[in-house]
Protein backbone atom coordinates (compact mmCIF):
# COMPACT_ATOMS: atom_id res chain seq x y z
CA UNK A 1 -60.15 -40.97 38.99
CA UNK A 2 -60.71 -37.93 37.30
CA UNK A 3 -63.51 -35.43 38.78
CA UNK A 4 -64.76 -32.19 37.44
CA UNK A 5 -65.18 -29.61 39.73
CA UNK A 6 -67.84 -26.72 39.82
CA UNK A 7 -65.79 -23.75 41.27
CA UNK A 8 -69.15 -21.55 41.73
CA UNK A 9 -69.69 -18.66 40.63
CA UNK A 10 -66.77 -16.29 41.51
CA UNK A 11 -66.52 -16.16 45.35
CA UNK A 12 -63.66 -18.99 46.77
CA UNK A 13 -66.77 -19.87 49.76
CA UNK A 14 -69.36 -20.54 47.18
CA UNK A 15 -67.58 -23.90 46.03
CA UNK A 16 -69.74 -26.51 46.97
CA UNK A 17 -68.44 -28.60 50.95
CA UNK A 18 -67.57 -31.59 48.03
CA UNK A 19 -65.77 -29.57 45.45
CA UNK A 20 -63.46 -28.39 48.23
CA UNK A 21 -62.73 -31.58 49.78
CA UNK A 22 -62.14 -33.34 45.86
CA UNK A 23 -60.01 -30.00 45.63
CA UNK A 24 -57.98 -30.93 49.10
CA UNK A 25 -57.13 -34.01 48.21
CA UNK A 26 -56.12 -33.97 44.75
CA UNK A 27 -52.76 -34.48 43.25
CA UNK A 28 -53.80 -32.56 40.19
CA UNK A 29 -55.87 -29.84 39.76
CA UNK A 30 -56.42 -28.25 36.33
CA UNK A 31 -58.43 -25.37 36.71
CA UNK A 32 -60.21 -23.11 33.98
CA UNK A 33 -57.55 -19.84 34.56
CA UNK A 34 -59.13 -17.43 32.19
CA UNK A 35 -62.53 -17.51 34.66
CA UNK A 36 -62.40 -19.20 38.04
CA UNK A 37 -61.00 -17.35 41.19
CA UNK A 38 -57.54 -18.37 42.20
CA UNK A 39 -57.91 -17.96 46.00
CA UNK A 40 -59.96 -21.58 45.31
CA UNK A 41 -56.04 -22.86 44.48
CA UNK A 42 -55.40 -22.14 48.28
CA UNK A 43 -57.86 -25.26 49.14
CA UNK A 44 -54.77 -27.49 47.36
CA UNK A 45 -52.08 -29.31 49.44
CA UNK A 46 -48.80 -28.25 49.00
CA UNK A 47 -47.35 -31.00 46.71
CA UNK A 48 -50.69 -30.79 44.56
CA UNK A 49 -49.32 -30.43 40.80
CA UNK A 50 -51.64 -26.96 39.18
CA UNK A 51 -52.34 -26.14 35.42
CA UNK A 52 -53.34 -23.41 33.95
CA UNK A 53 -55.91 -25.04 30.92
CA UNK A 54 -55.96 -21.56 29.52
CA UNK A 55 -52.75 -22.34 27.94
CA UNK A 56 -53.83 -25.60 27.31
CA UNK A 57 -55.28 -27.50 23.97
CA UNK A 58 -57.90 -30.49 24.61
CA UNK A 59 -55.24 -32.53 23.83
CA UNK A 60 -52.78 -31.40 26.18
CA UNK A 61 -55.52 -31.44 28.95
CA UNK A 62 -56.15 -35.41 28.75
CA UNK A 63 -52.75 -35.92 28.58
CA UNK A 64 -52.40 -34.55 31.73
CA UNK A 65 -55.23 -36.28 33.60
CA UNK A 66 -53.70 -39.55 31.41
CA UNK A 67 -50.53 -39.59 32.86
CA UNK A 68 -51.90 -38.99 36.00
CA UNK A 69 -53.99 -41.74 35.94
CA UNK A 70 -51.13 -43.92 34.72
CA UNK A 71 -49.22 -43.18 38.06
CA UNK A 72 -52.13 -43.70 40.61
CA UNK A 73 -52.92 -39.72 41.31
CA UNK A 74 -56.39 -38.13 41.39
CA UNK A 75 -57.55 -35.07 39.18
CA UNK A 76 -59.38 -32.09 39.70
CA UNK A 77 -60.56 -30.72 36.48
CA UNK A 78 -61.98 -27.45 38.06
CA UNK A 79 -64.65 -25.37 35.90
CA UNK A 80 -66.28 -22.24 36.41
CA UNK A 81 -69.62 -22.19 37.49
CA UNK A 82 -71.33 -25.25 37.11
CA UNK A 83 -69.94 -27.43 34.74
CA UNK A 84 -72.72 -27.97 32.57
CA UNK A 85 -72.88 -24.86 31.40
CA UNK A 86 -70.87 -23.99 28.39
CA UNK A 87 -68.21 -25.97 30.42
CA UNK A 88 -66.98 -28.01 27.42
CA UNK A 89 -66.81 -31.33 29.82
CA UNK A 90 -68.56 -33.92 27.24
CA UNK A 91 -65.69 -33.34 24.86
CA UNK A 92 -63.25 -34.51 27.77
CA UNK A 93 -65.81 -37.29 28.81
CA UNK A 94 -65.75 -38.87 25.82
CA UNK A 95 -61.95 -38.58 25.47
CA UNK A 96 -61.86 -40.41 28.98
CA UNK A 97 -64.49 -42.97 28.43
CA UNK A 98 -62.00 -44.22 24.77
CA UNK A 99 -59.13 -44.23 27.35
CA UNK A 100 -61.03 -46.38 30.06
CA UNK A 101 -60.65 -43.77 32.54
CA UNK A 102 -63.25 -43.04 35.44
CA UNK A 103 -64.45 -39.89 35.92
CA UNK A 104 -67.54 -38.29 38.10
CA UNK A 105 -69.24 -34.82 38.18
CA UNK A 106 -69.43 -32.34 41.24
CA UNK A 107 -72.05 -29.77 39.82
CA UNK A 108 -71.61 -25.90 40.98
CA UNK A 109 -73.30 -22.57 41.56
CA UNK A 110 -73.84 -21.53 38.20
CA UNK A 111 -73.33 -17.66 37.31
CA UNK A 112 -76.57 -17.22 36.41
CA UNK A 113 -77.42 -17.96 39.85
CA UNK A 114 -74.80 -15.61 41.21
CA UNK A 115 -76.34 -13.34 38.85
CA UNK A 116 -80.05 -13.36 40.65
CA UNK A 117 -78.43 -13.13 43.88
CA UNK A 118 -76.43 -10.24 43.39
CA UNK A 119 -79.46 -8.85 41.64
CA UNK A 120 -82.12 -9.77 44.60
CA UNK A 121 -84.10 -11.35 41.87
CA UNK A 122 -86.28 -13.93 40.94
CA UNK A 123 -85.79 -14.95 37.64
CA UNK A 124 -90.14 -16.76 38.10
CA UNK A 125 -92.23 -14.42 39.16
CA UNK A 126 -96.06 -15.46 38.92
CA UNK A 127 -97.31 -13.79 36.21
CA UNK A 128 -94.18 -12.39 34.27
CA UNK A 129 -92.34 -15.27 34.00
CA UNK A 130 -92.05 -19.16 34.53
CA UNK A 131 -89.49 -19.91 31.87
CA UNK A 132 -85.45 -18.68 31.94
CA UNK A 133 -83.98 -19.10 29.09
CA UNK A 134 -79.39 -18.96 28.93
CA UNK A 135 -78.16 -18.47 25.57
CA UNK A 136 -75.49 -16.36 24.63
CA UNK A 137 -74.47 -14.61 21.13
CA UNK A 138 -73.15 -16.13 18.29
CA UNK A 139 -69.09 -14.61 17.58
CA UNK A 140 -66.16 -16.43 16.18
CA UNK A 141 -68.26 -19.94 17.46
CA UNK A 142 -71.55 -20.11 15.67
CA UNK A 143 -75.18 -21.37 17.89
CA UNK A 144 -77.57 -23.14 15.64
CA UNK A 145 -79.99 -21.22 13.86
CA UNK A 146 -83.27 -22.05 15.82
CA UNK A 147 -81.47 -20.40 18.35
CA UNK A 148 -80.85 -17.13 17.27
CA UNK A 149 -81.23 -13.81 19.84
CA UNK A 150 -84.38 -12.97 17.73
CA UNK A 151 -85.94 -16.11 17.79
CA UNK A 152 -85.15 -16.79 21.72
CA UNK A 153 -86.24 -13.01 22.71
CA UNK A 154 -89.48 -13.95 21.12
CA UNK A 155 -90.84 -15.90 24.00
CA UNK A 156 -90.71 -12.92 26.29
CA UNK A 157 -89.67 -14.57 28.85
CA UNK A 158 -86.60 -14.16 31.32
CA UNK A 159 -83.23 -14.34 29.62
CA UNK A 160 -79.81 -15.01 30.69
CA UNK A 161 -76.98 -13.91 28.28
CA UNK A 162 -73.45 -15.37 28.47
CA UNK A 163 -70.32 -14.36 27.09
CA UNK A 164 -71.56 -11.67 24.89
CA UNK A 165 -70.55 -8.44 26.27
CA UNK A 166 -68.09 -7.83 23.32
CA UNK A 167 -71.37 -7.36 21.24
CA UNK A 168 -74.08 -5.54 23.52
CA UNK A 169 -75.02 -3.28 20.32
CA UNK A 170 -75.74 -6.15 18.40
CA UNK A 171 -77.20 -7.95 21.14
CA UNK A 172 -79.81 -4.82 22.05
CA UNK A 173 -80.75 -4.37 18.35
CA UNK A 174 -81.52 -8.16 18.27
CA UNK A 175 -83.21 -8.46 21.13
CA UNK A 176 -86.14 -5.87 20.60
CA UNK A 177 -86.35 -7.18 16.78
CA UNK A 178 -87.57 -10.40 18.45
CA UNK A 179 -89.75 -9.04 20.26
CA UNK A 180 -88.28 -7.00 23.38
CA UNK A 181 -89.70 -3.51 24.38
CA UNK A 182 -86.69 -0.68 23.93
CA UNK A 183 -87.47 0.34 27.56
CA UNK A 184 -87.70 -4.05 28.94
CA UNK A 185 -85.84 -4.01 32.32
CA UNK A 186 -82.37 -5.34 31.92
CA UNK A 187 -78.85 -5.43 34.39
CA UNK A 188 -75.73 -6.08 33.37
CA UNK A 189 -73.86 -8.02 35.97
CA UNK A 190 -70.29 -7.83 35.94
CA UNK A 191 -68.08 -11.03 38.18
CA UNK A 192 -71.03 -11.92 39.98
CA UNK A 193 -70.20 -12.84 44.27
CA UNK A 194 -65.96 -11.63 43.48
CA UNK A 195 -64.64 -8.78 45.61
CA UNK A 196 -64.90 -6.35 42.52
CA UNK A 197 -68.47 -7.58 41.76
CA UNK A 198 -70.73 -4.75 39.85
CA UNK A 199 -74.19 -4.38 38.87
CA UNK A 200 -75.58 -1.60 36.36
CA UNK A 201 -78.91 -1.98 35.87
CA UNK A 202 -80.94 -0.21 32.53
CA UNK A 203 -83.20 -1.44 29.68
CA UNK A 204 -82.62 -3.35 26.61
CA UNK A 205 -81.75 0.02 24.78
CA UNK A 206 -79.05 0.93 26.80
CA UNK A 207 -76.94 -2.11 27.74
CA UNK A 208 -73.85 -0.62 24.95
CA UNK A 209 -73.86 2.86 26.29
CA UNK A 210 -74.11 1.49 30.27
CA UNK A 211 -71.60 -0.97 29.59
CA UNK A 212 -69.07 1.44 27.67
CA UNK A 213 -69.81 3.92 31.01
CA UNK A 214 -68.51 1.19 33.45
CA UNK A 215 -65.97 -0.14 31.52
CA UNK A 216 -67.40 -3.64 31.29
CA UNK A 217 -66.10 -5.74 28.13
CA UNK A 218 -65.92 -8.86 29.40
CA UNK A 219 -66.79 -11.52 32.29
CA UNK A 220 -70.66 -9.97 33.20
CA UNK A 221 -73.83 -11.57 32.07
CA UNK A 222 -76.73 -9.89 30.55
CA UNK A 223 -80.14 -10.33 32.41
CA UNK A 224 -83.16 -9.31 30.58
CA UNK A 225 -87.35 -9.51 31.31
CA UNK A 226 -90.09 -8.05 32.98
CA UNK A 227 -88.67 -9.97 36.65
CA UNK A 228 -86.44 -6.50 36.99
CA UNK A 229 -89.70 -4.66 37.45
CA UNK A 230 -92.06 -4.00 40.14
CA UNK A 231 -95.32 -5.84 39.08
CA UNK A 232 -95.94 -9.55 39.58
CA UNK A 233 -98.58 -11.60 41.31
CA UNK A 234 -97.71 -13.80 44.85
CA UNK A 235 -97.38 -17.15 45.00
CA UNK A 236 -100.13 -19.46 45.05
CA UNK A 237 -97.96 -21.80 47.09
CA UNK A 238 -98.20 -19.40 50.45
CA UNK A 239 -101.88 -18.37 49.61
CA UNK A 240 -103.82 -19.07 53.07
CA UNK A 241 -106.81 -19.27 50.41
CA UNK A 242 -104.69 -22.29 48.29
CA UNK A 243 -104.85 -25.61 49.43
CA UNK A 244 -101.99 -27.93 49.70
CA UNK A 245 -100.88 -32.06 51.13
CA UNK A 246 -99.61 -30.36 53.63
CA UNK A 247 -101.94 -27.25 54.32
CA UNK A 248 -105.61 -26.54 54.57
CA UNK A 249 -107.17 -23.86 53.05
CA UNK A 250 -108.43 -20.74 54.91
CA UNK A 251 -111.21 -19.55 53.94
């Protein structure tokens, strides 16, 4: 059995109480090294066999988990985040599912959760927004074209931003040719829950020059919208006037 593994979104106690017991007892554990936090290695037994998939081509990964397989042992393929997210799984899937292999999912605190906590956010705020939208840049791999920054900001909605902090000029000047505001609220949050987490918070404008000021270049994602601000409506849901199955109104 092969099982992929959330790791959460930085910190080694966000893993979810499954992921660390499928991490406990596996005999393999192949763990995304470029991203996920390598205290969650110190949930692995002793004799557990570790690699390092940064070094690693798909093909070298299922021949891992394949041999494994062949002599009875149980894999951890251990992603950052959740693995559904830009976690490349249904390329492995499929390669397991030709070689007859079982596999399950253990889904994961996502970053872009870790994101809103370390921000005290809400990404839905009544009256700003009720739609989040994750995209991420296009670089050396391409995103289709109905996808584009431009098109996306357009909505005006809340936006998540992944793996693009190598590009935050390009990435400002797109954004407010959708549609953004120069001034828009935005934060850039760098390793979201780690020890060295870091949050610098500024508008659409500024995200190059506030990132260049930190030092951030890579591993942060880019929040942008109207939830960074101050003005929103409350929630109909805890209105005494708004009435519910389970609650009467007051009038």
């Amino acid at each position: 059995m092969v099982n992929f593994v959330g790791a959460g979104c930085g910190a080694a106690d966000l893993i979810t109480l499954r992921g660390k017991s499928l991490l406990e007892k596996a005999d393999v554990i192949i763990y995304a090294g470029s991203l996920v936090n390598p205290e969650l290695l110190e949930y692995a037994r002793k004799s557990c066999k570790i690699y390092n998939s940064a070094y690693m081509t798909l093909d070298e990964v299922i021949d891992v988990m394949s041999n494994a397989e062949k002599n009875g042992l149980s894999t951890v393929r251990l992603h950052t985040g959740d693995p559904s997210v830009y976690g490349a799984i249904r390329e492995q899937m499929d390669r397991l599912d030709e070689l007859g292999i079982a596999y399950e999912i253990c889904p994961g605190v996502s970053s872009f959760c870790g994101a809103a906590a370390a921000l005290k956010a809400e990404y839905t705020l009544p009256d700003v927004s009720q739609t989040v939208i994750i995209t991420r840049m296009a670089g050396r791999t391409p995103v289709p074209e109905s996808e584009s920054i431009e098109k996306l900001a357009a909505h005006g909605s809340t936006m998540v931003i992944f793996l693009s902090t190598g590009m935050l000029k390009e990435l400002s000047e797109r954004l407010i040719s959708g549609g953004y505001s120069p001034d828009t609220p935005s934060a850039i949050v760098y390793k979201a829950s780690w020890n060295d987490e870091k949050i610098v918070r500024c508008t659409v404008s500024q995200l190059d020059e506030k990132a260049k000021e930190n030092n951030i270049t890579k591993t942060a994602l880019i929040t942008v919208g109207r939830f960074l601000g101050d003005d929103y409506s409350l929630s109909k849901l805890y209105d005494k006037s708004f009435e519910t199955e389970f609650r009467k109104a007051q009038i």
